[in-house]
N, C-alpha and C. Protein backbone atom coordinates (compact mmCIF):
# COMPACT_ATOMS: atom_id res chain seq x y z
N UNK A 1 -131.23 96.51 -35.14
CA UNK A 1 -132.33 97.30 -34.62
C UNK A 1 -133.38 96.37 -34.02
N UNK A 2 -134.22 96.61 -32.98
CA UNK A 2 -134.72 96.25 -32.35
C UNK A 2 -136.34 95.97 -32.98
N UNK A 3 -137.04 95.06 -33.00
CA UNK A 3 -138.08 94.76 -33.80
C UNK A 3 -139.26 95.06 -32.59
N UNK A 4 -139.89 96.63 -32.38
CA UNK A 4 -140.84 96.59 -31.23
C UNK A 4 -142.05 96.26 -31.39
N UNK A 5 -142.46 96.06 -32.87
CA UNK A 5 -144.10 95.79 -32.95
C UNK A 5 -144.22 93.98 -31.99
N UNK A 6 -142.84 93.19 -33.00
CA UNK A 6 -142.86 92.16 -32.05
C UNK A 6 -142.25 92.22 -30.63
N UNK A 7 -142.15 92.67 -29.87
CA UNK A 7 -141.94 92.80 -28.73
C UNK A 7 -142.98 93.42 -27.91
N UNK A 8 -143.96 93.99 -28.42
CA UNK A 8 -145.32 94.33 -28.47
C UNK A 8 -146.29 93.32 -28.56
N UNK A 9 -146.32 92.72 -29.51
CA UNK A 9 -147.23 91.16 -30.12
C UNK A 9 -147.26 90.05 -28.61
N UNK A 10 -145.62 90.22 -28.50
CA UNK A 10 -145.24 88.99 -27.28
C UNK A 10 -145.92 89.45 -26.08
N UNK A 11 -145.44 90.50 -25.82
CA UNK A 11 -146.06 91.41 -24.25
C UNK A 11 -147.85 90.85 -24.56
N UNK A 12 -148.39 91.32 -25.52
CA UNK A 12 -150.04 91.30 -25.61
C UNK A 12 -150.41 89.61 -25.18
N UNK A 13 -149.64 88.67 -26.26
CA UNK A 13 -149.75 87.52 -26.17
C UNK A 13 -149.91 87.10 -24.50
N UNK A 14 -148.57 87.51 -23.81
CA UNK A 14 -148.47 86.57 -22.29
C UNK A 14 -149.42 87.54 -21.74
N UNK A 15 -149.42 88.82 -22.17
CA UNK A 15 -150.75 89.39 -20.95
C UNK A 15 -152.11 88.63 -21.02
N UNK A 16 -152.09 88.38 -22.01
CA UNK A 16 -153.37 87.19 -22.34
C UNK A 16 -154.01 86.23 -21.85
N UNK A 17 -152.24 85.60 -22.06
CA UNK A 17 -152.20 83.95 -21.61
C UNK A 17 -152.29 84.17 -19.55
N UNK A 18 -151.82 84.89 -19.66
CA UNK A 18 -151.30 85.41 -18.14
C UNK A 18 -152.87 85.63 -17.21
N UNK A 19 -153.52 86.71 -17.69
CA UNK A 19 -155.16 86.98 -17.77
C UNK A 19 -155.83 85.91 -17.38
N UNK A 20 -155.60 84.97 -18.56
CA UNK A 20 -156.51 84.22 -18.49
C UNK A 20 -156.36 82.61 -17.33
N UNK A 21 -155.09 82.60 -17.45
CA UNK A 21 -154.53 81.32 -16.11
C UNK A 21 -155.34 82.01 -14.95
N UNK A 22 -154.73 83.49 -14.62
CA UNK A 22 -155.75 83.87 -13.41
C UNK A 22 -156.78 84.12 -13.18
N UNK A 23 -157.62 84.68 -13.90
CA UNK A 23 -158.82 84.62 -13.92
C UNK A 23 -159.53 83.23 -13.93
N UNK A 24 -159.33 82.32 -14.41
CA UNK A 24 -159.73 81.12 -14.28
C UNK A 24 -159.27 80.01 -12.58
N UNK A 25 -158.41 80.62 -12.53
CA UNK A 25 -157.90 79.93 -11.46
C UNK A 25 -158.97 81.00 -9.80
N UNK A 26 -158.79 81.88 -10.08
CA UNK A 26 -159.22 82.89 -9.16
C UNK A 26 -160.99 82.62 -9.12
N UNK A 27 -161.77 82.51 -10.22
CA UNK A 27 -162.98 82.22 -10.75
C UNK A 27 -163.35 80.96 -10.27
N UNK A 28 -162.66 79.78 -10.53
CA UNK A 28 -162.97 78.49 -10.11
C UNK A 28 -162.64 78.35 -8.23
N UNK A 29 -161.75 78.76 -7.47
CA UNK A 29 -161.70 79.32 -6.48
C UNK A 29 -162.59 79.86 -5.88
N UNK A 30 -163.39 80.48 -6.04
CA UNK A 30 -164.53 81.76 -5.75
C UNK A 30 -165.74 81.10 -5.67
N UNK A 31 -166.01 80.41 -7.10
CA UNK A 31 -167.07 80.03 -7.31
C UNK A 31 -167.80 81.15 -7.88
N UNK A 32 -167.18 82.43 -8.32
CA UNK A 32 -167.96 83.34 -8.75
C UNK A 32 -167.54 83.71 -10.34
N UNK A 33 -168.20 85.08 -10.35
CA UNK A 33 -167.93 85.81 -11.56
C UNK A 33 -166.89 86.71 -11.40
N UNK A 34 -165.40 87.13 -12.29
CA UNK A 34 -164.42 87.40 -12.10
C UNK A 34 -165.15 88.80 -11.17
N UNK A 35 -165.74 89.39 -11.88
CA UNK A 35 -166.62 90.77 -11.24
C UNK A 35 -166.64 90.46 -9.79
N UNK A 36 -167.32 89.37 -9.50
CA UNK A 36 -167.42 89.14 -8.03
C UNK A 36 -166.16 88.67 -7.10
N UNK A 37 -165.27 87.80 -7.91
CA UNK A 37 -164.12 87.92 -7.60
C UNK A 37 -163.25 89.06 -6.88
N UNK A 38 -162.81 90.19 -8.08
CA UNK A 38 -162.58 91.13 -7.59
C UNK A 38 -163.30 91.94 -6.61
N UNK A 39 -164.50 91.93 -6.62
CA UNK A 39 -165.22 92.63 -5.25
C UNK A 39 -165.08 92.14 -4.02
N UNK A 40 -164.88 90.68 -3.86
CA UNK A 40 -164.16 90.04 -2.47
C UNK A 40 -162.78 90.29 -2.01
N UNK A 41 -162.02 90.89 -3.71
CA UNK A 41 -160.86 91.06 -3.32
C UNK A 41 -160.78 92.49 -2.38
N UNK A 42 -161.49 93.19 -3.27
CA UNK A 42 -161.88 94.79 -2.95
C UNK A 42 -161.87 95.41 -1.38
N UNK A 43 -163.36 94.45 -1.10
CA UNK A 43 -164.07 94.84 0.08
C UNK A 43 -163.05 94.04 1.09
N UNK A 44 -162.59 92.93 1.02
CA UNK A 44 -161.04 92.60 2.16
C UNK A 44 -160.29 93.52 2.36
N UNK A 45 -160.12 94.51 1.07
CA UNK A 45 -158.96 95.65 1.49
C UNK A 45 -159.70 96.92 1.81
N UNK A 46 -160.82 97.23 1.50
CA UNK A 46 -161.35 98.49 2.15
C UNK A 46 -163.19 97.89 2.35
N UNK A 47 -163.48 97.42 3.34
CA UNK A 47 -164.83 97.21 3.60
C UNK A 47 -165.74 98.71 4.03
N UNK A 48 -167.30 98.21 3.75
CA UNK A 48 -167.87 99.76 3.49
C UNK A 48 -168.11 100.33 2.64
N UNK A 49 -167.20 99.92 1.68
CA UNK A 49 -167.91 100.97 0.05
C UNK A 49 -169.19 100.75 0.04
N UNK A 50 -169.78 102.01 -0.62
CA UNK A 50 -171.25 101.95 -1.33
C UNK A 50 -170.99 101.12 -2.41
N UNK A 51 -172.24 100.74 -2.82
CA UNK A 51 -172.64 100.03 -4.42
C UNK A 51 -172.00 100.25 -4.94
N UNK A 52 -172.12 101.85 -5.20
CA UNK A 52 -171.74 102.42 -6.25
C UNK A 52 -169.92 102.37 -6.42
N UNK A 53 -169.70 102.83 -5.36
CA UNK A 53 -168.05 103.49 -5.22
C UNK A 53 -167.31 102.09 -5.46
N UNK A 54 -167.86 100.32 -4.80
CA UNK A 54 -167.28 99.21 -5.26
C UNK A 54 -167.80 98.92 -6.90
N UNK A 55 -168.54 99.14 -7.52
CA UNK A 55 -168.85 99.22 -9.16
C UNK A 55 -167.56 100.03 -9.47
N UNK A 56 -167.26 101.19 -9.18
CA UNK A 56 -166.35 102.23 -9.78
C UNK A 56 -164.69 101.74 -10.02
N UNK A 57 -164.92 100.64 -8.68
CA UNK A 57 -163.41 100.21 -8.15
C UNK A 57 -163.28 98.96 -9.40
N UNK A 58 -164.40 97.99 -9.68
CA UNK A 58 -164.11 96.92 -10.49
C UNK A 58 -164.60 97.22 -11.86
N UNK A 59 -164.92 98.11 -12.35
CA UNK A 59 -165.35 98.52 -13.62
C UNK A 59 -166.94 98.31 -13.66
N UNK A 60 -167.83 98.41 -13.07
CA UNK A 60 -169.03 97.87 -13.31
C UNK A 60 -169.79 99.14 -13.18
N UNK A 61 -170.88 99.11 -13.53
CA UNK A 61 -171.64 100.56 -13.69
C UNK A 61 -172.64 100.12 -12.13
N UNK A 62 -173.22 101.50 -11.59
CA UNK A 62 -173.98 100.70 -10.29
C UNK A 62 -174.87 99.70 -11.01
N UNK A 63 -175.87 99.73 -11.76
CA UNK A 63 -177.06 98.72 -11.73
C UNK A 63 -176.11 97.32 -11.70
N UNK A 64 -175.17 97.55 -12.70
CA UNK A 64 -174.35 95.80 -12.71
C UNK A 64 -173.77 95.67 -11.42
N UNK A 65 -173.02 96.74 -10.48
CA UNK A 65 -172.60 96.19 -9.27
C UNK A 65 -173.56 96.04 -8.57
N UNK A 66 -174.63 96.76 -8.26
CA UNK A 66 -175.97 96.19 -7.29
C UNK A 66 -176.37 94.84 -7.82
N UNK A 67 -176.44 94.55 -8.83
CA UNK A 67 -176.90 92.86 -9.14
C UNK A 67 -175.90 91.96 -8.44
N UNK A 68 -174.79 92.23 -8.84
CA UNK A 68 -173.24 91.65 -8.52
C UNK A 68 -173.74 91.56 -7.06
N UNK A 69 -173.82 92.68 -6.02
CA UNK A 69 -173.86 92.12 -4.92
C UNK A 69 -174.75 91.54 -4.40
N UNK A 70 -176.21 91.68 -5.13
CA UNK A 70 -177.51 90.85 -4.42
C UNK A 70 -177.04 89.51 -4.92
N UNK A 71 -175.72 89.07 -6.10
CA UNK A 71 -175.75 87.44 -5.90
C UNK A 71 -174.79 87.29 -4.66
N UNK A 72 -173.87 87.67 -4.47
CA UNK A 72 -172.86 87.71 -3.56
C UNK A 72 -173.49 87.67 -2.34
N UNK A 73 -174.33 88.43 -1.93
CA UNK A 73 -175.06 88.45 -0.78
C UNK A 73 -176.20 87.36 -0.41
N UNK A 74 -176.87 86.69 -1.92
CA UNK A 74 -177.53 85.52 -1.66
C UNK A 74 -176.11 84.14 -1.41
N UNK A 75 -175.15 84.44 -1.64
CA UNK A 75 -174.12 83.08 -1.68
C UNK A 75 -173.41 83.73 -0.14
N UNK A 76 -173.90 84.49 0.75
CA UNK A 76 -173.32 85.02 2.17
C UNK A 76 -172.13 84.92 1.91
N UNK A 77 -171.74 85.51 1.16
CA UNK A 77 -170.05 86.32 0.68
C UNK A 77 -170.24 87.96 1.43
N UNK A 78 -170.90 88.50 1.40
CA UNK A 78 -170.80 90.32 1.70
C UNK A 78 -172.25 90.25 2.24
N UNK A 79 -172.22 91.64 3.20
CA UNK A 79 -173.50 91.82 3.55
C UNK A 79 -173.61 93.30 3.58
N UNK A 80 -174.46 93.95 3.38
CA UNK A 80 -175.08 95.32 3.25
C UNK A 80 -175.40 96.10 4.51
N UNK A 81 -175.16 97.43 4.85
CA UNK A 81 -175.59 97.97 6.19
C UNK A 81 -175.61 99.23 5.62
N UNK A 82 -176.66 99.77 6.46
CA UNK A 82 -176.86 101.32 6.29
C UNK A 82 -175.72 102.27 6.09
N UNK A 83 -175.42 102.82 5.22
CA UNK A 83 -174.39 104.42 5.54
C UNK A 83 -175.15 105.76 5.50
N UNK A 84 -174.75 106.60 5.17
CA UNK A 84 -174.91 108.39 5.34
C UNK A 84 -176.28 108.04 4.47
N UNK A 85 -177.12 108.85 5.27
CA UNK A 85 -178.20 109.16 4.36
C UNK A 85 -178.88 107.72 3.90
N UNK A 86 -178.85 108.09 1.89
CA UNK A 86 -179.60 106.45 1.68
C UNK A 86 -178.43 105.73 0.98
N UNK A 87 -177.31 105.79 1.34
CA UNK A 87 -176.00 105.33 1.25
C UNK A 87 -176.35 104.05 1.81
N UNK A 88 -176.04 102.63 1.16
CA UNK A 88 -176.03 101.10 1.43
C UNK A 88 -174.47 100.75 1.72
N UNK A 89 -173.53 100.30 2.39
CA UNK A 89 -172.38 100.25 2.63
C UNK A 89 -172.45 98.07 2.58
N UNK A 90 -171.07 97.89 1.79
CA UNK A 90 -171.03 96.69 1.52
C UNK A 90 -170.01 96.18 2.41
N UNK A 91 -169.77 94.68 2.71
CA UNK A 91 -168.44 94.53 3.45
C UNK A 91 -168.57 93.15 3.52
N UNK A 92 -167.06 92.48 3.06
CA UNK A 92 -167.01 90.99 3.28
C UNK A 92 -167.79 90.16 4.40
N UNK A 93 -168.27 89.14 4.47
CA UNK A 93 -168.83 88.42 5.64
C UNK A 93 -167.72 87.41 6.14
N UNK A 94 -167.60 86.36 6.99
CA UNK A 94 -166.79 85.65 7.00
C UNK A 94 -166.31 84.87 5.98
N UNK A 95 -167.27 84.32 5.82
CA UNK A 95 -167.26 83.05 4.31
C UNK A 95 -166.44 84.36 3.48
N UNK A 96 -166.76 85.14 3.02
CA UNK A 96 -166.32 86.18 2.12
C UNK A 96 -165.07 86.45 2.47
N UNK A 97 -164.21 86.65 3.20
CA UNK A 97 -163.24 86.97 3.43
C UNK A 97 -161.83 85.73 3.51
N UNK A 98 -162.85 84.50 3.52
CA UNK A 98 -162.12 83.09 3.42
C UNK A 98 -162.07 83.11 1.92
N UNK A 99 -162.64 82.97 1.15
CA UNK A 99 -163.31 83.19 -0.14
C UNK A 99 -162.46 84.02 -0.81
N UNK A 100 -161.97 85.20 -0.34
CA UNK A 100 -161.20 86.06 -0.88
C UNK A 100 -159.64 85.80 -1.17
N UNK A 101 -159.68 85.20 0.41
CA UNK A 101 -157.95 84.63 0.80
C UNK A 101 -157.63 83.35 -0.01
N UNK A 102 -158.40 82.53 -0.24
CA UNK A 102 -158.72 81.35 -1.24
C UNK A 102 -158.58 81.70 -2.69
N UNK A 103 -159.20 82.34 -3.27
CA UNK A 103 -158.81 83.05 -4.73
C UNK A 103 -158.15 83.47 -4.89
N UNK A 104 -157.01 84.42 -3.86
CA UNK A 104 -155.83 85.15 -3.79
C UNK A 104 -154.62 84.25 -3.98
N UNK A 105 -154.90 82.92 -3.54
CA UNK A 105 -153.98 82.05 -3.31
C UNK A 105 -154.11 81.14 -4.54
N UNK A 106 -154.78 81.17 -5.02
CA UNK A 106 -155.17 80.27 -6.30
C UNK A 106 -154.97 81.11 -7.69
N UNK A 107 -154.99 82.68 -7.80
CA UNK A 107 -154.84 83.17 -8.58
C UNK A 107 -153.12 83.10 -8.52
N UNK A 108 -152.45 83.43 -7.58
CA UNK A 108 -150.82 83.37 -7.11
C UNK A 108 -150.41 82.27 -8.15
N UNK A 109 -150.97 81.32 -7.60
CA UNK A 109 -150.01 80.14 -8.25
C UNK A 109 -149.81 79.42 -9.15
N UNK A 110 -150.41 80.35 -10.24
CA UNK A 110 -149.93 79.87 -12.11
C UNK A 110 -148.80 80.66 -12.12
N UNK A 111 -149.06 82.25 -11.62
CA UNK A 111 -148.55 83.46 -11.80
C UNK A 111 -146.77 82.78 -11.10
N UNK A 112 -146.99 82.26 -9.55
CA UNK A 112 -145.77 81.62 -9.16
C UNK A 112 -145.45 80.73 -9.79
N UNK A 113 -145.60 80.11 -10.18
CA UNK A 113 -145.09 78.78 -11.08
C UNK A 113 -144.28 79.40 -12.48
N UNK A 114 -145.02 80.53 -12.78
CA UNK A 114 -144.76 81.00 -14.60
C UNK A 114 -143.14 81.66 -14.12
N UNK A 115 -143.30 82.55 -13.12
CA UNK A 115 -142.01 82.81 -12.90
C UNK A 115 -141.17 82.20 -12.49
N UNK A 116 -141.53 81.24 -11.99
CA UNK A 116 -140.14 80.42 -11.18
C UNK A 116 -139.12 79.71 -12.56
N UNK A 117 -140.17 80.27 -13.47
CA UNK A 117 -138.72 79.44 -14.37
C UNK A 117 -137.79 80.38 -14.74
N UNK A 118 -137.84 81.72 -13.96
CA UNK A 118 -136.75 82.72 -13.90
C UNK A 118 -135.75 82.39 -13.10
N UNK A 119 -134.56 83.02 -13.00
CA UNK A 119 -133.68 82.82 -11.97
C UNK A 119 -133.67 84.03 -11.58
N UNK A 120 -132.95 84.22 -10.28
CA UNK A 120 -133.70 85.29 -9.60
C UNK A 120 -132.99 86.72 -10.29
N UNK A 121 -131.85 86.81 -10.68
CA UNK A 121 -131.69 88.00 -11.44
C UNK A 121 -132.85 88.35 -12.68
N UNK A 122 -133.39 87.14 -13.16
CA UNK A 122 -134.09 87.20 -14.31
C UNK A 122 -135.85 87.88 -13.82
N UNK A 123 -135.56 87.14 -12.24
CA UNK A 123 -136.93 87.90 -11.71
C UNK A 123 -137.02 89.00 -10.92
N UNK A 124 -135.57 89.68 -10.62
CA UNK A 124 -135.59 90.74 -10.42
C UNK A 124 -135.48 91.91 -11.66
N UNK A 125 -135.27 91.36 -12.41
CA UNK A 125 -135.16 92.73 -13.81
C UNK A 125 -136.41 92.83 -14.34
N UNK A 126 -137.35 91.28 -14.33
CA UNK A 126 -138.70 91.87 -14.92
C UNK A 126 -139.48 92.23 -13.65
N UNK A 127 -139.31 92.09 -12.22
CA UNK A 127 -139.83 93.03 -11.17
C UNK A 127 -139.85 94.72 -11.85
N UNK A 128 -138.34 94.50 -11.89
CA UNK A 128 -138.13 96.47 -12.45
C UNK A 128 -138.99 96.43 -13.28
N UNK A 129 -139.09 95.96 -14.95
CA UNK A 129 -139.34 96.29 -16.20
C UNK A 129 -141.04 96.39 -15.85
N UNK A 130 -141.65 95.45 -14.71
CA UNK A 130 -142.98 95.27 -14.58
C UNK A 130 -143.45 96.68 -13.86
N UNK A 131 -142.81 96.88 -12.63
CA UNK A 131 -142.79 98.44 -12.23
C UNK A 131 -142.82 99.55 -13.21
N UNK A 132 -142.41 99.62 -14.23
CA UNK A 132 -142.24 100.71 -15.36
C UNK A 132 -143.38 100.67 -15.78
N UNK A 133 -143.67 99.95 -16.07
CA UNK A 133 -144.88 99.37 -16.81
C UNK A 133 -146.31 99.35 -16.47
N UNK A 134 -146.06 99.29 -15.12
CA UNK A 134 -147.27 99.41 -14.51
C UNK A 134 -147.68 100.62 -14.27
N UNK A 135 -146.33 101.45 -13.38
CA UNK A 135 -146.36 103.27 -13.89
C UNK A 135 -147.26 104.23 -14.84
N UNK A 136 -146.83 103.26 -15.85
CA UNK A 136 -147.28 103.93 -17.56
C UNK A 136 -148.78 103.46 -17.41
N UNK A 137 -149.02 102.61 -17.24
CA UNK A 137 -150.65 101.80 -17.05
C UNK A 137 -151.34 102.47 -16.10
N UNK A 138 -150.63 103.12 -15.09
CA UNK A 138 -151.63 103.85 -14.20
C UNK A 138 -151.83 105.26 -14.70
N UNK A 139 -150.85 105.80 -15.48
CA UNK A 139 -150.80 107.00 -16.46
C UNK A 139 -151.80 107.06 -17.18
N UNK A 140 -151.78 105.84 -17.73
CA UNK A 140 -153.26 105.77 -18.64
C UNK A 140 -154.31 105.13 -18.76
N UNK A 141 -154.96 104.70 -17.36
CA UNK A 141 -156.24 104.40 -16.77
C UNK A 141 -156.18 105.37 -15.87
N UNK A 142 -155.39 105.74 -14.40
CA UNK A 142 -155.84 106.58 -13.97
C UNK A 142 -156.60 106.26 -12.51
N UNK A 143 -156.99 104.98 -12.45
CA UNK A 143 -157.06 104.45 -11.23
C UNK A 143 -156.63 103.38 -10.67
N UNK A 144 -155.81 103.72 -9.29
CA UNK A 144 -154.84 102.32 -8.76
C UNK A 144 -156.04 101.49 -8.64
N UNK A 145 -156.97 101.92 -7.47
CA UNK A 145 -158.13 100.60 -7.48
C UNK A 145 -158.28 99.35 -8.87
N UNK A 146 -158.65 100.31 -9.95
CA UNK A 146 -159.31 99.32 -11.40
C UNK A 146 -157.93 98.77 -11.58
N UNK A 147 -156.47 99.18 -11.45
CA UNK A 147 -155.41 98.53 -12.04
C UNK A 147 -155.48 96.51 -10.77
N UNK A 148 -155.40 97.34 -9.97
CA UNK A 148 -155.17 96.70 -8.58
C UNK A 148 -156.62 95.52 -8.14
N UNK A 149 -157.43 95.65 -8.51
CA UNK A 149 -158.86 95.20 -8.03
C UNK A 149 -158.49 93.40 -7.73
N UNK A 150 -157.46 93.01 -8.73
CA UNK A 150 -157.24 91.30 -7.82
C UNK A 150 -156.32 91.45 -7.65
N UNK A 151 -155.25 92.25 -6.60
CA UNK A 151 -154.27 92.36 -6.45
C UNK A 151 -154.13 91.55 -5.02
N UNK A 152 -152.96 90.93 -4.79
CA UNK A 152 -152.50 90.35 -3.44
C UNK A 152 -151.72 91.67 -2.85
N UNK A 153 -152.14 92.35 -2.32
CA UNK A 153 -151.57 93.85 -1.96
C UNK A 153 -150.45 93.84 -0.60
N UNK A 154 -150.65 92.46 -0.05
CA UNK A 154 -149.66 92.14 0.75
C UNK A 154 -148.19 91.32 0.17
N UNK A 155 -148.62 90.66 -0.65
CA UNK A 155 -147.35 90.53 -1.59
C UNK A 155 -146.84 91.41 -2.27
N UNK A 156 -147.47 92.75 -2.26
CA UNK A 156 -146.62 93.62 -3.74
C UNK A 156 -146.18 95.00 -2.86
N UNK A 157 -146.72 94.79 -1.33
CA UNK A 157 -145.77 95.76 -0.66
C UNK A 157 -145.05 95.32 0.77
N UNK A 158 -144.99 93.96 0.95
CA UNK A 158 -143.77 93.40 1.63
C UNK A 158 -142.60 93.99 1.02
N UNK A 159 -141.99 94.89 1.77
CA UNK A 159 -140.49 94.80 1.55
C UNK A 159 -140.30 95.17 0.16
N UNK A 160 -141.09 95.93 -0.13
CA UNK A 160 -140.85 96.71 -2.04
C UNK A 160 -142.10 97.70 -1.34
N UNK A 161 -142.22 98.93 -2.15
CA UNK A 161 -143.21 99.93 -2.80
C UNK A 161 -144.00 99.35 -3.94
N UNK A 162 -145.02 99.78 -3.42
CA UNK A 162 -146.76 99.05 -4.87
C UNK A 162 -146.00 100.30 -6.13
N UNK A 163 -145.52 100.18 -7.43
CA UNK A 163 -145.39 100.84 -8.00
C UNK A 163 -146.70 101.59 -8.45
N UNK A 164 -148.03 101.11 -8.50
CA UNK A 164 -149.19 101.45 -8.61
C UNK A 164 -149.34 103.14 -8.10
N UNK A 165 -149.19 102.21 -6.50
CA UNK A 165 -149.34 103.61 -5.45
C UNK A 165 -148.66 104.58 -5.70
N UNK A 166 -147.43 104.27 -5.79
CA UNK A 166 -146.29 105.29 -5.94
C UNK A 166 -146.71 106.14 -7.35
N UNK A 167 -146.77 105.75 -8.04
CA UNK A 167 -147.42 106.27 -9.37
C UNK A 167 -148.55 107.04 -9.34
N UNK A 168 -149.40 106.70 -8.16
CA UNK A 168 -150.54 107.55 -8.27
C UNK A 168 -149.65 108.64 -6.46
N UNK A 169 -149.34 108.31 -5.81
CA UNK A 169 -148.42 109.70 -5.40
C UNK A 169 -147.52 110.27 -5.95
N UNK A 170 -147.12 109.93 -6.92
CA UNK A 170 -145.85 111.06 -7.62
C UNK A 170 -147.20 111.97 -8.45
N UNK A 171 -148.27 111.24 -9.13
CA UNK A 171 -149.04 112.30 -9.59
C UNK A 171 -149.84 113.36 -8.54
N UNK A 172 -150.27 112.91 -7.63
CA UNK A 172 -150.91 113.80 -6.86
C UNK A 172 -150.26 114.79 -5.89
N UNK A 173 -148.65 114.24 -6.06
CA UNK A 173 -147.75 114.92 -5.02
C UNK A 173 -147.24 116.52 -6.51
């Protein structure tokens, strides 16, 4: 019989270890706070959010994302422009969008390295098992954005489906 608490223990463990290689790698990259991190990642893939709606996307409540972006905006990473009404609309600047592509690439390559000691059947079955998984994770958070927020979104839908997405269209379909 199959022992799942430890197979549970292990999963928690490398999500951990895993977490934390990228976030550090992505962080030192940036020069920022993972928060701000992900908001460069964010606003590269949909520029324009309000305050608020980029807080919603990285977990931050508005007052913490409005701080988040007045540092971001003093380090000319993002800049602010009018929207609807008294709507503030955010959006990478140049530096910001170099910045973004830079952390993207630096977060990649613990993550590439950890797998390469798969062989490729070995990294195609935990592709699948990671797809399942991620499924279930969007089941129970509920938003692709917060799952996705440092995602390389061009690596995870070259030539495959974002299981994310798909997960959040099989629910809404």
């Amino acid at each position: 019989m199959h022992d799942t608490r430890r197979t549970a223990n292990l999963l928690g463990t490398t999500a951990l270890a895993v977490t934390d290689l990228a976030h550090t790698s992505a962080t030192r990259a940036s020069g920022t706070s993972i928060s701000g991190a992900a908001a460069l990642v964010v606003l590269m893939a949909t520029p324009g959010l309000s305050v608020t709606e980029l807080g919603r996307r990285i977990g931050l409540s508005q007052p913490a994302a409005a701080r988040m972006v007045d540092s971001l905006e003093g380090e000319r990473l993002v800049h602010r422009r009018p929207g609807a009404g008294r709507e503030v609309q955010v959006g990478p600047t140049s530096a910001g969008r170099r910045v973004a592509s830079q952390l993207l690439a630096a977060r990649g390559q613990p993550l590439h390295d950890l797998v390469s000691v798969l062989d490729s059947d070995e990294q195609r079955a935990l592709a699948g098992l990671l797809d399942k998984l991620l499924a279930r994770l969007y089941a129970k958070v509920g938003s692709s954005e917060m799952l996705c927020r440092l995602c390389d979104r061009a690596s995870c839908t070259t030539n495959a489906t974002c299981p994310v997405g798909q997960a959040e269209r099989d629910q809404d379909g």
